[in-house]
Protein backbone atom coordinates (compact mmCIF):
# COMPACT_ATOMS: atom_id res chain seq x y z
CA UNK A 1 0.00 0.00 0.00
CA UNK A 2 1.48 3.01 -0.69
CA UNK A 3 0.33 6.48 1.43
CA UNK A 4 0.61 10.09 0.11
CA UNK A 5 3.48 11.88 0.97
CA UNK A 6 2.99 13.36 4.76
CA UNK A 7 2.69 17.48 5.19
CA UNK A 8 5.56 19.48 6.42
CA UNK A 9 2.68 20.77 8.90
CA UNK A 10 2.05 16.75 9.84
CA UNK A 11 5.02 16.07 12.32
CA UNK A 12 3.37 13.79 14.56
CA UNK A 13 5.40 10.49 14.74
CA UNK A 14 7.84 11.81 11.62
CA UNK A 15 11.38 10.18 11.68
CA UNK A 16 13.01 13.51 10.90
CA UNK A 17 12.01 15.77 13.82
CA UNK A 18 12.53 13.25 16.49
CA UNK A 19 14.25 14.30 19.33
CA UNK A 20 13.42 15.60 23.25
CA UNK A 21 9.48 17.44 23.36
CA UNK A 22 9.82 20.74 25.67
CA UNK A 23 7.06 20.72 28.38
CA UNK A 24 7.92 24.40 28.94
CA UNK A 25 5.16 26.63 28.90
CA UNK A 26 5.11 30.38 28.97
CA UNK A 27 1.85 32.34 28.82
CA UNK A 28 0.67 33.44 25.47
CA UNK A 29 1.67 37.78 24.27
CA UNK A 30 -1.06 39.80 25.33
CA UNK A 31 -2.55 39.98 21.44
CA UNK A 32 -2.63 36.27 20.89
CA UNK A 33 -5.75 35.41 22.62
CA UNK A 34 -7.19 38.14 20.68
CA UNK A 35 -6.77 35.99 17.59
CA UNK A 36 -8.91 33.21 18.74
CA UNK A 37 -11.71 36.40 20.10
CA UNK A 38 -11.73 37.71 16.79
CA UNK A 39 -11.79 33.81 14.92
CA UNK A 40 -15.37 33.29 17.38
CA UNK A 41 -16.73 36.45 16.77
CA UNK A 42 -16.36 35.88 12.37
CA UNK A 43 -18.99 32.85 13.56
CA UNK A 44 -19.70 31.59 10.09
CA UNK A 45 -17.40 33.48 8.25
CA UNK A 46 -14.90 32.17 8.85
CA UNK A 47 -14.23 28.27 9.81
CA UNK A 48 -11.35 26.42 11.23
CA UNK A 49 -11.30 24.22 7.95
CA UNK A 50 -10.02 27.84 6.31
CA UNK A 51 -7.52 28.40 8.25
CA UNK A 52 -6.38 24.81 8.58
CA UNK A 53 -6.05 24.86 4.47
CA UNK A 54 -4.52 28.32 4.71
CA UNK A 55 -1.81 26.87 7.35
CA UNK A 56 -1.28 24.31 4.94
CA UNK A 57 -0.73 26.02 2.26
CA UNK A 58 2.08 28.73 3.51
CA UNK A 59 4.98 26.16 3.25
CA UNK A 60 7.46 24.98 5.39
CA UNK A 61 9.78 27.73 5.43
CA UNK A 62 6.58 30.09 7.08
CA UNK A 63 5.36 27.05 9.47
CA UNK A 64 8.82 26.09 10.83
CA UNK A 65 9.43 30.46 11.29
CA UNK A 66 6.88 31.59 13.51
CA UNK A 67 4.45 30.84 16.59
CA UNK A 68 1.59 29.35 17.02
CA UNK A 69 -0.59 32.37 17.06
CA UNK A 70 1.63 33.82 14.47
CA UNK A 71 0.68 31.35 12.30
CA UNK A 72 -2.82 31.53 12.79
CA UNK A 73 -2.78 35.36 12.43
CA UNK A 74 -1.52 35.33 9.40
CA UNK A 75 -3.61 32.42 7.92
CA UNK A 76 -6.69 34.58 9.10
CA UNK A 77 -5.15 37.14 6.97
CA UNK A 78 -5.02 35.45 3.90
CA UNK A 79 -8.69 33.72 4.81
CA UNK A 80 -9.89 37.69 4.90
CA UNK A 81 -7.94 38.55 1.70
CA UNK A 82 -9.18 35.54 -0.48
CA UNK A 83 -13.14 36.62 0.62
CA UNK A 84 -12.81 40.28 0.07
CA UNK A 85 -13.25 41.05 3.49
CA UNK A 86 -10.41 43.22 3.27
CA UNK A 87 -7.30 43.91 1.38
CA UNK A 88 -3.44 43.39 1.93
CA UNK A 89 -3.18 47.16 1.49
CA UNK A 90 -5.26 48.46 4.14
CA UNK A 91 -3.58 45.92 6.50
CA UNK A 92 -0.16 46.89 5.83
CA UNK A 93 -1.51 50.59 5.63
CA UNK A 94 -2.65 49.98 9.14
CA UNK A 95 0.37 48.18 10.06
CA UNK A 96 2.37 51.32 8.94
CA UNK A 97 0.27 53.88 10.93
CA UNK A 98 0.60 51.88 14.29
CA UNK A 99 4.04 51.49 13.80
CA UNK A 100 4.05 55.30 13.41
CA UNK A 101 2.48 55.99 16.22
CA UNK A 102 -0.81 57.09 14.82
């Protein structure tokens, strides 16, 4: 039987990442729970299947960079992009006025 080649984002039980699992913990940045507020409050709009494609889909070089919440910031971007909810310009437009202090 031969099985489809596994996901860069499926490392459960892969050969090539074995090694020691840190059971450190350290609380979440204050924005990241903010992520999940914002995911509940799109109800319908937006589904976990989305972002779960949208994780999927960023490669490995994006999955093995960033956090968890990173990761699913960003995938909510590019859910909210692909439906017209917004643009990439007004984000980064945004981005660039709270980075100036605006």
């Amino acid at each position: 039987m031969t099985y489809p080649k596994r996901g860069y984002h499926d490392i459960g039980g892969d050969p090539g990442r074995v090694g020691p699992v840190s059971n450190a913990t350290e609380p979440p940045p204050p924005w990241a729970t903010l992520t999940d507020a914002l995911r509940t409050a799109l109800g319908n709009k937006y589904c976990l299947h989305e972002q779960r494609r949208k994780i999927e889909e960023l490669g490995e070089g994006v999955y093995d960079s960033v956090t968890y919440y990173e990761i699913r910031v960003i995938a909510m971007l590019e859910v909210a992009v692909e439906k017209d909810f917004l643009t990439r310009e007004e984000v980064e437009n945004r981005m660039a006025e709270l980075k100036g202090g605006s």
